[in-house]
Protein backbone atom coordinates (compact mmCIF):
# COMPACT_ATOMS: atom_id res chain seq x y z
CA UNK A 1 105.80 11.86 153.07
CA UNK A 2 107.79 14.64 154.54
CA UNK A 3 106.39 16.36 157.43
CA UNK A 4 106.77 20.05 157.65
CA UNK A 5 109.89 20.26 159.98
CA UNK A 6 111.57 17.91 157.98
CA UNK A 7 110.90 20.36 154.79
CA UNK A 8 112.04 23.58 156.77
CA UNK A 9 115.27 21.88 158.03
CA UNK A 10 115.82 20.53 154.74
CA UNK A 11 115.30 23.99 153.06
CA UNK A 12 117.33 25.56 155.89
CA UNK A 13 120.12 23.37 154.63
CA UNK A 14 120.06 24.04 151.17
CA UNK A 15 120.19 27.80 152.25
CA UNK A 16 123.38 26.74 154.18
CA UNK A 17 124.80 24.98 150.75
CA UNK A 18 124.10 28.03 148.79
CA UNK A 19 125.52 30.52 151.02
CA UNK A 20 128.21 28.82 151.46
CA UNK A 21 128.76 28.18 148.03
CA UNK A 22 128.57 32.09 147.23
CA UNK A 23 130.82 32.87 150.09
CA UNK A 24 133.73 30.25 148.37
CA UNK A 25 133.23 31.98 145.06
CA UNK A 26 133.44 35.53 146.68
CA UNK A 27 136.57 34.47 148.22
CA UNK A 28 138.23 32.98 145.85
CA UNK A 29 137.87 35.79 143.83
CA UNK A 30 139.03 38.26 146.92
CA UNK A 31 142.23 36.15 146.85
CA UNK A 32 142.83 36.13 143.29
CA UNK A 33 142.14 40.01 143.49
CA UNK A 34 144.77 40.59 146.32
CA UNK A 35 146.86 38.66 146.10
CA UNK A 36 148.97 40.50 143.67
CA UNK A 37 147.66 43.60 144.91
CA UNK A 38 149.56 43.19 148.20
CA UNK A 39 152.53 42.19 146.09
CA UNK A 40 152.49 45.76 144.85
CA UNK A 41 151.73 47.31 147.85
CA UNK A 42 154.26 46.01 149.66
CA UNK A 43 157.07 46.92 146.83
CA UNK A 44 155.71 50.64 147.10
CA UNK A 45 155.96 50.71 150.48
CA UNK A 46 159.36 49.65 150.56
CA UNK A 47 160.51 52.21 147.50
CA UNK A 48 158.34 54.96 149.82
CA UNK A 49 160.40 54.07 152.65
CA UNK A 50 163.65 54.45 151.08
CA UNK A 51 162.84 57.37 149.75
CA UNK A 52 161.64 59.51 152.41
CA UNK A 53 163.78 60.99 155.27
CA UNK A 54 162.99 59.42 158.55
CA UNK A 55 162.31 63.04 160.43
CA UNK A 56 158.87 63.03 158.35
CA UNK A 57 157.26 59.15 158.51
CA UNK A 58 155.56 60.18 161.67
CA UNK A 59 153.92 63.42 160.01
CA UNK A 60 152.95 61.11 156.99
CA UNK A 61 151.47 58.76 159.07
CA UNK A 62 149.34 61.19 160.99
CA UNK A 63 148.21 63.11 157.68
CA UNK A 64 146.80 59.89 156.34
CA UNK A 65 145.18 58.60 159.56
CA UNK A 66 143.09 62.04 160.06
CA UNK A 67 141.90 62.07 156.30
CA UNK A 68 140.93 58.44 156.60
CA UNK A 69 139.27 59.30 159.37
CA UNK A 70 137.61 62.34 157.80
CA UNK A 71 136.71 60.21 154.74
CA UNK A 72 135.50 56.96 156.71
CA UNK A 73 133.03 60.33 158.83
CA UNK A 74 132.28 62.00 155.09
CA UNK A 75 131.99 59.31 153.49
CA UNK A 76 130.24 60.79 150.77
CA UNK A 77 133.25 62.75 149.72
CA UNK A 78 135.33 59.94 149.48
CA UNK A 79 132.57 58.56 146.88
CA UNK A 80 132.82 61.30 145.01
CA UNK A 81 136.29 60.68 144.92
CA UNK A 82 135.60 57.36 143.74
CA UNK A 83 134.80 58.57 140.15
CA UNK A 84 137.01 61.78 139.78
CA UNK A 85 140.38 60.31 141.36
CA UNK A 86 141.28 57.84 138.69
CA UNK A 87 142.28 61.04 136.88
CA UNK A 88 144.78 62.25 138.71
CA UNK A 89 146.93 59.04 138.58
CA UNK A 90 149.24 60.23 136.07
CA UNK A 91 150.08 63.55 138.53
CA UNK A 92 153.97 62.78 139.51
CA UNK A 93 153.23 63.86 142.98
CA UNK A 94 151.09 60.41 143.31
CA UNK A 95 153.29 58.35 141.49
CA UNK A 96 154.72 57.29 144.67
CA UNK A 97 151.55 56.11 146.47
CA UNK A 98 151.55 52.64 147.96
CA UNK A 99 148.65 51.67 146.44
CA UNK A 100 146.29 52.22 143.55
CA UNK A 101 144.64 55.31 144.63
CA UNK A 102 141.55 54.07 143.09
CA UNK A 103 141.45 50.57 145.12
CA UNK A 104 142.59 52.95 147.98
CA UNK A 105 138.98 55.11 148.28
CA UNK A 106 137.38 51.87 147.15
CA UNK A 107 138.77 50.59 150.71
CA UNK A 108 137.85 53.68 152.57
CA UNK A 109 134.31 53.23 151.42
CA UNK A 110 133.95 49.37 152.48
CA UNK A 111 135.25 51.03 155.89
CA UNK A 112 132.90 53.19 155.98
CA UNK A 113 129.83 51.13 155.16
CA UNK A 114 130.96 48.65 157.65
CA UNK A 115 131.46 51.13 160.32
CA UNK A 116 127.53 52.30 159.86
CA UNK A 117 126.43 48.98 159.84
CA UNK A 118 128.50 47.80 163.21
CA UNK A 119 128.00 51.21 165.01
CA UNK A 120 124.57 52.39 163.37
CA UNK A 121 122.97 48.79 162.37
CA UNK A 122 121.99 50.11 158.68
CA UNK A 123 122.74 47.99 155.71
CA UNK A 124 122.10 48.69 152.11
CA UNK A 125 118.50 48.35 151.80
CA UNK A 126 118.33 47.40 147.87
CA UNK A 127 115.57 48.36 145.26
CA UNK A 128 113.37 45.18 143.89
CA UNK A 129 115.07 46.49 140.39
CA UNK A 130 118.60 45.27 141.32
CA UNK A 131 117.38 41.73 140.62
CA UNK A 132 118.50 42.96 136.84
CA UNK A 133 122.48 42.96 138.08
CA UNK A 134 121.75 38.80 138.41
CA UNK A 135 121.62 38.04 135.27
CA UNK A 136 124.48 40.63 134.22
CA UNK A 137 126.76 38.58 137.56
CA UNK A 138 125.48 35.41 136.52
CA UNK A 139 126.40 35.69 132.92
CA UNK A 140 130.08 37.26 133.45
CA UNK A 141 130.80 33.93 135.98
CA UNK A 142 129.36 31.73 133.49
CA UNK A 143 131.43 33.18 130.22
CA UNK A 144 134.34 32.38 132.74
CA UNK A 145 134.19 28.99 131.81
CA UNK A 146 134.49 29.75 127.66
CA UNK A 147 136.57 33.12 127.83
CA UNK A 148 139.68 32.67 125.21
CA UNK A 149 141.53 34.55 127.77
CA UNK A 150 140.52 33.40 131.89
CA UNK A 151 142.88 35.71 133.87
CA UNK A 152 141.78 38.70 132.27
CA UNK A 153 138.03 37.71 132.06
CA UNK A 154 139.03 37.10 135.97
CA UNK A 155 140.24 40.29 136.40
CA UNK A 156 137.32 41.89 134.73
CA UNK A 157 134.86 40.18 136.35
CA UNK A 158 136.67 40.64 140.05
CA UNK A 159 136.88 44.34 138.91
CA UNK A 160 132.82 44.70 138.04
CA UNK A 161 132.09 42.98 141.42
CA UNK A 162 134.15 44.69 144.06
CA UNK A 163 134.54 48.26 141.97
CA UNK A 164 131.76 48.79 139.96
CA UNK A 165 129.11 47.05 142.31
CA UNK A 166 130.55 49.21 145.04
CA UNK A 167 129.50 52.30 143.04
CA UNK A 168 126.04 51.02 142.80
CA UNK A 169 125.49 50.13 146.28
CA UNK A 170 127.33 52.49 148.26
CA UNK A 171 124.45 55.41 147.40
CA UNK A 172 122.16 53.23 149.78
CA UNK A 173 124.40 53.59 152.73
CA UNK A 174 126.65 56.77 152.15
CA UNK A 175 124.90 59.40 150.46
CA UNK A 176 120.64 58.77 151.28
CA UNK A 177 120.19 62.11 152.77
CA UNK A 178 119.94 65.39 150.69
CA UNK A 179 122.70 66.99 152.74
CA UNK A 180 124.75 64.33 152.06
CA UNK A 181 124.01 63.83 147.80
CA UNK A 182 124.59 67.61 148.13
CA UNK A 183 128.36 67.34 149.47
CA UNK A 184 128.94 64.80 147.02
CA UNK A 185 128.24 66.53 144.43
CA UNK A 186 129.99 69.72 146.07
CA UNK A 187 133.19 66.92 146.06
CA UNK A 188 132.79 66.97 141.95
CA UNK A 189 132.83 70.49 141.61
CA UNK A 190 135.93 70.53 143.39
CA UNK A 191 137.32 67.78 141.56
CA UNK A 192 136.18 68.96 138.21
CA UNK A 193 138.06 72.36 138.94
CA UNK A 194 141.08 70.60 140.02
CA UNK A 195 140.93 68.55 137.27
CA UNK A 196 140.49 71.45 134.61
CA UNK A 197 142.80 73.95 136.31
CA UNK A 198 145.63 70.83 136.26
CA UNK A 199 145.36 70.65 132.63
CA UNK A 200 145.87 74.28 131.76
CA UNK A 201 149.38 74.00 131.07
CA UNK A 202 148.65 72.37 127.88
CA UNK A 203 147.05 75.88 126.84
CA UNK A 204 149.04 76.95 123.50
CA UNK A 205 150.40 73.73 122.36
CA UNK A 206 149.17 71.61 119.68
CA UNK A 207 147.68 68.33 121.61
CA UNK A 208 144.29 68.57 122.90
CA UNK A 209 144.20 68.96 127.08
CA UNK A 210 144.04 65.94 129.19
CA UNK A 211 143.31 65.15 133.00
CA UNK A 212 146.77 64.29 134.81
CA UNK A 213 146.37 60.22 133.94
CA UNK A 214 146.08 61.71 129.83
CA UNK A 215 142.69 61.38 129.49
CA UNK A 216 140.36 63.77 127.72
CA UNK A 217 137.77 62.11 127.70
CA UNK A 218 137.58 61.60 131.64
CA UNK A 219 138.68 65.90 131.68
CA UNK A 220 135.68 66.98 129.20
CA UNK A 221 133.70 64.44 131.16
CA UNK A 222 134.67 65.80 134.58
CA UNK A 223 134.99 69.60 134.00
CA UNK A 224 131.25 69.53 132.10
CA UNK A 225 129.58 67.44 135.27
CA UNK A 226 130.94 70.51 137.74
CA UNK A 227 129.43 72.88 135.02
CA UNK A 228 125.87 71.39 135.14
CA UNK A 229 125.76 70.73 138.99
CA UNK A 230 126.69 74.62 139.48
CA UNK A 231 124.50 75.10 136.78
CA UNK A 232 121.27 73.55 138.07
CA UNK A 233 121.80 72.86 141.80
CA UNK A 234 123.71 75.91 142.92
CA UNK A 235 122.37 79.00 140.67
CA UNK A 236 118.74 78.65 140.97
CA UNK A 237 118.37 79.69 144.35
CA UNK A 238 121.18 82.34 144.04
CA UNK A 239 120.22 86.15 143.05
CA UNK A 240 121.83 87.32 139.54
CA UNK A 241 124.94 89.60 141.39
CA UNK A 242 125.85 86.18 143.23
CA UNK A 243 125.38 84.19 140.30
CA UNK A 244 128.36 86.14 138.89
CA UNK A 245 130.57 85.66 141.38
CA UNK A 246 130.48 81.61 140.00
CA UNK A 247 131.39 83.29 136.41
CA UNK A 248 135.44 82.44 136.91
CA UNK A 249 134.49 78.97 138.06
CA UNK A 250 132.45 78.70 135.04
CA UNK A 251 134.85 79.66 132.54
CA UNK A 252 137.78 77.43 134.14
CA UNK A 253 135.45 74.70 133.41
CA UNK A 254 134.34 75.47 129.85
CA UNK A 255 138.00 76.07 129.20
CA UNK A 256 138.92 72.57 130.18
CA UNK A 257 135.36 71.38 128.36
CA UNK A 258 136.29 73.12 125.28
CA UNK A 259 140.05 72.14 125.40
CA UNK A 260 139.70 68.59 126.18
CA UNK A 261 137.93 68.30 122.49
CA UNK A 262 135.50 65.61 123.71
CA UNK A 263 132.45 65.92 121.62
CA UNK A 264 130.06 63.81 123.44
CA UNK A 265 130.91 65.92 126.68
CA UNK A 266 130.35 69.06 125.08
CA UNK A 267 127.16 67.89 123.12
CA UNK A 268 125.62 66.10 126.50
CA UNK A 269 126.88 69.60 129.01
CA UNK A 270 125.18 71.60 126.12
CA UNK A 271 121.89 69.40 126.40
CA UNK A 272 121.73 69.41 129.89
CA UNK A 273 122.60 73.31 130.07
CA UNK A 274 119.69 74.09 127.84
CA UNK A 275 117.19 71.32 130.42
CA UNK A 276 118.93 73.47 133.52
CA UNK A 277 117.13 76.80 131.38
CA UNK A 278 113.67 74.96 130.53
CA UNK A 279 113.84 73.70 135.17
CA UNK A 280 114.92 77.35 135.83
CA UNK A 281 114.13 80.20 132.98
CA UNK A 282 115.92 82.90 134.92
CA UNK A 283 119.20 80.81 133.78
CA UNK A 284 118.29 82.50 130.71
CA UNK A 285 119.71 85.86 131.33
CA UNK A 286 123.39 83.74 132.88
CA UNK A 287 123.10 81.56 129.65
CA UNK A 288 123.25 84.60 127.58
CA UNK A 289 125.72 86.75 129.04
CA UNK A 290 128.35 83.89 129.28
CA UNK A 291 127.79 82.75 125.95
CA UNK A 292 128.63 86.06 124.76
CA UNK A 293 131.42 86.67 126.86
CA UNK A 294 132.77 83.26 126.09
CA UNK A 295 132.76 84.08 122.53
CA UNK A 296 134.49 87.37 122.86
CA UNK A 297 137.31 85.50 125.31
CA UNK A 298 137.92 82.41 123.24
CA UNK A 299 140.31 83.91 120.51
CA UNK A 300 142.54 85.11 123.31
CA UNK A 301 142.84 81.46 125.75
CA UNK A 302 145.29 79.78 123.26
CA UNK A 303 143.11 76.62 122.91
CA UNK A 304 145.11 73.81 121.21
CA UNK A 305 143.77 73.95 117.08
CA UNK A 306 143.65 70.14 117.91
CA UNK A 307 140.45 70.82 120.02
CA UNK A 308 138.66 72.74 117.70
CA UNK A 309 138.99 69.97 115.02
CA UNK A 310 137.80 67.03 117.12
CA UNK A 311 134.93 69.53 118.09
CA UNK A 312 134.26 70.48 114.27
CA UNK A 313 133.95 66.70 113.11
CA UNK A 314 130.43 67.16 115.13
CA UNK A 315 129.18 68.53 111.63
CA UNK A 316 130.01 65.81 109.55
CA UNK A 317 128.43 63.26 110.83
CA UNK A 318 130.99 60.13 108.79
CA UNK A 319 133.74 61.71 111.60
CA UNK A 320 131.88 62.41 114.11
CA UNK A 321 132.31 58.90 115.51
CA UNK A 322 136.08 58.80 114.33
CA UNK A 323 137.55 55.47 115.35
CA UNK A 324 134.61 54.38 117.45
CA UNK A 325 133.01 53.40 114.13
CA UNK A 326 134.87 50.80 113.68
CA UNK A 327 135.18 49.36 117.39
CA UNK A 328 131.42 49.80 117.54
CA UNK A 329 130.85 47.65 114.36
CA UNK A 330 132.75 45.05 115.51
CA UNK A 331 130.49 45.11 118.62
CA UNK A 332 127.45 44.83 116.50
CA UNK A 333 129.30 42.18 114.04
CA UNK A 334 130.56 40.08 117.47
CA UNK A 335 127.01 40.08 119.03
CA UNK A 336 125.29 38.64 116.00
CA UNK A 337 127.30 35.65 115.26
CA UNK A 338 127.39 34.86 118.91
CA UNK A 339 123.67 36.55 120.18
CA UNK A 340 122.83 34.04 123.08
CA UNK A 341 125.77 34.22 125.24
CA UNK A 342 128.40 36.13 123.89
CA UNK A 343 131.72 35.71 123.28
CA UNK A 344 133.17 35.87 127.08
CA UNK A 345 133.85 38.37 129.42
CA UNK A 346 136.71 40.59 127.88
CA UNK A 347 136.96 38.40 125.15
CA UNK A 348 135.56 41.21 122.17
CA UNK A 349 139.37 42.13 121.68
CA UNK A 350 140.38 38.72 121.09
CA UNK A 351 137.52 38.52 118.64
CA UNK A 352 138.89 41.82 116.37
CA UNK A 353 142.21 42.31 113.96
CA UNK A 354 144.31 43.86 116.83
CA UNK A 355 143.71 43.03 120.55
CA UNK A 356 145.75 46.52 121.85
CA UNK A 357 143.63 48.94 119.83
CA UNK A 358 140.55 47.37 119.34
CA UNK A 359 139.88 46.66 123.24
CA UNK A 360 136.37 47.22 123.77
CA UNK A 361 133.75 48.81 121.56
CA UNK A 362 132.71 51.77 123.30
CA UNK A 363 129.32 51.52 123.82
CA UNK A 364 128.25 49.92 126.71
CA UNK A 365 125.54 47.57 125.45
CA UNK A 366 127.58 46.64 122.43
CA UNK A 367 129.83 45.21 125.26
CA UNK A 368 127.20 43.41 127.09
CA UNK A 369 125.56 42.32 123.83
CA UNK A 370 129.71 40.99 121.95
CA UNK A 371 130.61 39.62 125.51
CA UNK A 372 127.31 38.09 127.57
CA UNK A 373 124.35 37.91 124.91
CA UNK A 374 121.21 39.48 124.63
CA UNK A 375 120.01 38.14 127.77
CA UNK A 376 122.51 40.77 129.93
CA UNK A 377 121.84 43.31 127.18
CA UNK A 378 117.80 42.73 128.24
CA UNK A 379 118.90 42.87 131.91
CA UNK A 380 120.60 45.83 131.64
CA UNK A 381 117.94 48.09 129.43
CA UNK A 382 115.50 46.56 131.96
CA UNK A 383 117.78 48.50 134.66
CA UNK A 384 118.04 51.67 133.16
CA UNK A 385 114.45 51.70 131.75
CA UNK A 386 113.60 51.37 135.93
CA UNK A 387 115.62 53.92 137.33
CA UNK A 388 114.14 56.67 134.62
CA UNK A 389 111.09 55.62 135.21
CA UNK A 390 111.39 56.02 139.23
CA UNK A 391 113.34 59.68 138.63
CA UNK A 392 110.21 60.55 136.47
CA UNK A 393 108.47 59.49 139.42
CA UNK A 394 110.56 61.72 142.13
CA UNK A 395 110.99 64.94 139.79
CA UNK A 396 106.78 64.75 139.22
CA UNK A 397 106.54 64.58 142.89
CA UNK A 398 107.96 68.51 142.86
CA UNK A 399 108.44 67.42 146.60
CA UNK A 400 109.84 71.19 148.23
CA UNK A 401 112.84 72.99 147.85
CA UNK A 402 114.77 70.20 147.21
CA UNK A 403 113.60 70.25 143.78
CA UNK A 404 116.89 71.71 142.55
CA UNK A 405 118.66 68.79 143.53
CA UNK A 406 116.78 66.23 142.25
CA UNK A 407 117.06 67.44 138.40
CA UNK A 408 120.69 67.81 139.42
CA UNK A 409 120.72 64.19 139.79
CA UNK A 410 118.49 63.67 136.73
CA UNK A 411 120.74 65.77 134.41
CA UNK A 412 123.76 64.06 135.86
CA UNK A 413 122.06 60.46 134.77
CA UNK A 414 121.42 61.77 131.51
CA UNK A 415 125.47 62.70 130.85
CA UNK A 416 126.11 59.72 132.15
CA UNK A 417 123.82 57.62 130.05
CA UNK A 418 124.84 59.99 126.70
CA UNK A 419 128.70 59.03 128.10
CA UNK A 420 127.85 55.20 128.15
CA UNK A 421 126.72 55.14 124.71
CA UNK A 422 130.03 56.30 122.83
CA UNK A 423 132.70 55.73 125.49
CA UNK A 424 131.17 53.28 127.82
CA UNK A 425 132.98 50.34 129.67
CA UNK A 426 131.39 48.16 131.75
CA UNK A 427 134.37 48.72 134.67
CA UNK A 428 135.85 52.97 133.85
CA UNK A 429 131.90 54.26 134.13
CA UNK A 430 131.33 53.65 137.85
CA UNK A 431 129.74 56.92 137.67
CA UNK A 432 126.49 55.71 135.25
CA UNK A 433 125.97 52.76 137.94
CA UNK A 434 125.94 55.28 140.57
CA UNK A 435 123.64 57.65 138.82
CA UNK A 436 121.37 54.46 138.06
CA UNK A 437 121.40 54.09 141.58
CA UNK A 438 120.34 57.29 142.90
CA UNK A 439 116.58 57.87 141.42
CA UNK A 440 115.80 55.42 143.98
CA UNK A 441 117.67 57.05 146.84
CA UNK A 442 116.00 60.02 145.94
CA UNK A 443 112.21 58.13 145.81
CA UNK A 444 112.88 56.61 149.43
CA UNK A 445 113.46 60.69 150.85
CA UNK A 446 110.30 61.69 149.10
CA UNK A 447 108.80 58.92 150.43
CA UNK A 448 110.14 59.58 153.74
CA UNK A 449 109.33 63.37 153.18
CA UNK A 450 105.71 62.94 152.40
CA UNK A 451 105.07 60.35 155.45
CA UNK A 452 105.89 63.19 157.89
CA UNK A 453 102.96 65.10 159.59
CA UNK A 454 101.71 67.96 157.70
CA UNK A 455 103.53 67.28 154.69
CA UNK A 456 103.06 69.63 151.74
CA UNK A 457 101.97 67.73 148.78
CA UNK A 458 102.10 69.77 145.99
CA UNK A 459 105.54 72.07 145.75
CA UNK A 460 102.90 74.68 144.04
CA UNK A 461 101.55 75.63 147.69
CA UNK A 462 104.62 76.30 149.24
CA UNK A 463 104.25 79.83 150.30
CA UNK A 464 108.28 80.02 150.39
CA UNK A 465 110.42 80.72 147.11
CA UNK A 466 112.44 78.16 145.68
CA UNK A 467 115.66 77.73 147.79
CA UNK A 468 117.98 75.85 148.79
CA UNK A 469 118.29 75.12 152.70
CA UNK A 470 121.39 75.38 154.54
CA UNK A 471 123.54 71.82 155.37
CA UNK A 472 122.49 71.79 159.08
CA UNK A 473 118.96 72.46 157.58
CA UNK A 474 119.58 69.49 155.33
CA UNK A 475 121.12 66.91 158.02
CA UNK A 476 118.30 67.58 160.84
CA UNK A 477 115.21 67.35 157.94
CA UNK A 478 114.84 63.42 157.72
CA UNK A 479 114.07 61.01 160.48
């Protein structure tokens, strides 16, 4: 019989065995990650080098210590850069970076959450509901072993882990204070306006507009976010006369929204803009004047005709899909001869006609379902079902006068959600894990919020109007 100290040294070991055993795999797949990722560093390094006068190395070095600094400090910023910067790669200025500028920020945040937790002690601090990505990690190792294709299941897989994963967890560590969520999403108004201002060249030709890296569906996206978060988090506390004083940023934005010709984007910034009105009915009045003037401008802005027909295929619903028809029904065709297990991790192309154009089908569960099974495609709905049902939680709260922000972050899960259904990859929406993530940043303030002396319970006895309080209000508010 095994005494009890025999049992808890025995168990102690197996612990030992499996962390170790996690700690190869995690490895192995960090090598196989960077290894050829220092290959290209290194060659654009040595072409940046060559290419740049001596005098002003020292200069370039400085600039980029102080914003990683800044960044590493911010580091909610550099999350929002996370999702918005991928955009810009195609901008020739950036062309000679040494280093994906995606994998770059992705860097700066692993910096920064290792700097809180060796100079603050704070770790991510995970929801019980994460157990759901288990099944999802599991399942993308396992298909490793039956993928038609390993090195890019590999790749994929590597990708979802140390990318994706990274958008999910950072919330917990990086942006967990209002102040904070609120300068993140002050980082995609910037970037959306960037982003749409960048594409504005494009204005009187015949091709829709497109983000710097040639994607309109990552511009409509982008430009329709900034809309919503000015339109929900930024004008209900304003007065009307300061309201207008956002009407330029507005119509850069619906410019870019409009131009890009993504229909999902302008259906879900449409959806959300008339939620912002039912949260806030004074949006009303705003709603109406710049729908009006909007219509009276738009004849005159030289929007590509291109636009317009991508946006008028909305009323016929055969086009409305256009090619996403067909990826999707080889999605739903792929999951149900293979319904268990799936195909493989990136294996649905190899499974279609053509491997280049039909590369993955869109919709984020068909993906799951064609390339892990219905067991991931369970996991995941399990997930999402979770974090609604904790945002229902927060927003029914009506915790104070941060009430603004949390629909903000409610309206952004929504576009996110409405994005994942007709453009969704499991590894390009890093933004719909992050937005999965943050109902239960949001529950732990409330939580935090209402466990303070003299906490006011219901936001209906708040003698002071809706506002919303300044940044050093913001950072000195939570324990």
């Amino acid at each position: 019989m095994i005494s009890p100290l025999q049992l808890s040294e025995k168990l102690a070991l197996r612990r030992l065995q499996w962390t170790g055993l996690i700690a190869a795999a995690a490895i192995s797949f960090l090598v196989a990650f960077a290894v050829p990722l220092f290959s290209t560093v290194e060659s654009r390094i040595a072409r940046l080098l060559a290419s740049t006068h001596a005098v002003y190395l020292p200069l370039e070095l400085v600039v980029g210590l102080a914003a990683l600094i800044f960044l590493v400090k911010h580091a909610e910023l550099a999350v929002s850069l996370f999702y918005i910067i991928g955009f810009f790669k195609g901008d020739p200025h950036l062309e000679a970076a040494p280093i994906d500028l995606t994998v770059a920020v992705a860097i700066i945040i692993i910096l920064a959450i290792m700097a809180r937790w060796l100079f603050e002690g704070r770790i991510p601090q995970l929801p019980k509901s994460f157990i759901f990505y288990v099944p999802i990690i599991a399942l993308m190792l396992i298909s490793l072993t039956y993928t038609p294709d390993f090195d890019a299941g590999l790749d994929k897989t590597a990708r979802f882990l140390f990318l994706t994963m990274l958008g999910a967890v950072a919330p917990f560590v990086l942006v967990d204070t209002p102040a904070k969520i609120w300068r993140f999403l002050a980082g995609l108004v910037i970037g959306g306006i960037g982003l749409s201002i960048s594409s504005f060249y494009m204005l009187g030709g015949e091709d829709r507009l497109t983000a710097p890296s040639g994607d309109t569906i990552g511009l409509g996206l982008s430009a329709g976010l900034a809309a919503i978060i000015i339109w929900t988090l930024w004008f209900p506390a304003m007065p009307l006369f300061k309201r207008i004083l956002f009407y330029p940023a507005m119509a850069i934005l619906a410019v870019a929204l409009i131009g890009s010709g993504g229909r999902l984007a302008n259906v879900g910034t449409t959806v959300c803009f008339c939620l912002g009105v039912v949260f806030c009915p004074k949006l009303l009045i705003d709603l109406g004047i710049m729908v009006s003037a909007g219509a009276l401008a738009l004849p005159f802005i030289r929007i590509p005709a291109a636009s317009y027909e991508y946006l008028e295929s909305l009323w016929h619903l055969e086009r409305a899909f256009g090619t996403r028809t067909g990826l999707m029904d080889y999605g739903v065709k792929i999951f149900l001869e293979h319904p268990l297990f799936g195909v493989g991790v990136q294996a649905y192309r190899f499974n279609t006609p053509n491997p280049v154009t039909y590369n993955f089908p869109h919709n984020l569960i068909l993906e799951l379902g064609a390339e892990l099974g219905v067991f991931a495609v369970i996991a995941f709905i399990a997930l999402v079902t979770a974090s609604y049902s904790t945002m229902s939680r927060v927003l029914r709260d009506r915790y104070g006068a941060e009430l603004p922000l949390y629909r903000t972050v409610f309206l952004m899960l929504v576009l996110a959600c409405l994005d994942a259904s007709v453009s969704g990859e499991m590894n390009n929406d890093r933004l719909l894990f992050f937005a999965i993530s943050m109902p239960f940043v949001l529950e732990r303030i409330v939580q935090q919020r209402m466990a303070q002396p003299g906490a006011v319970e219901d936001f209906a006895q708040l003698p002071a109007p809706l506002s919303v309080p300044s940044v050093a209000a913001r950072e000195g508010s939570l324990p």
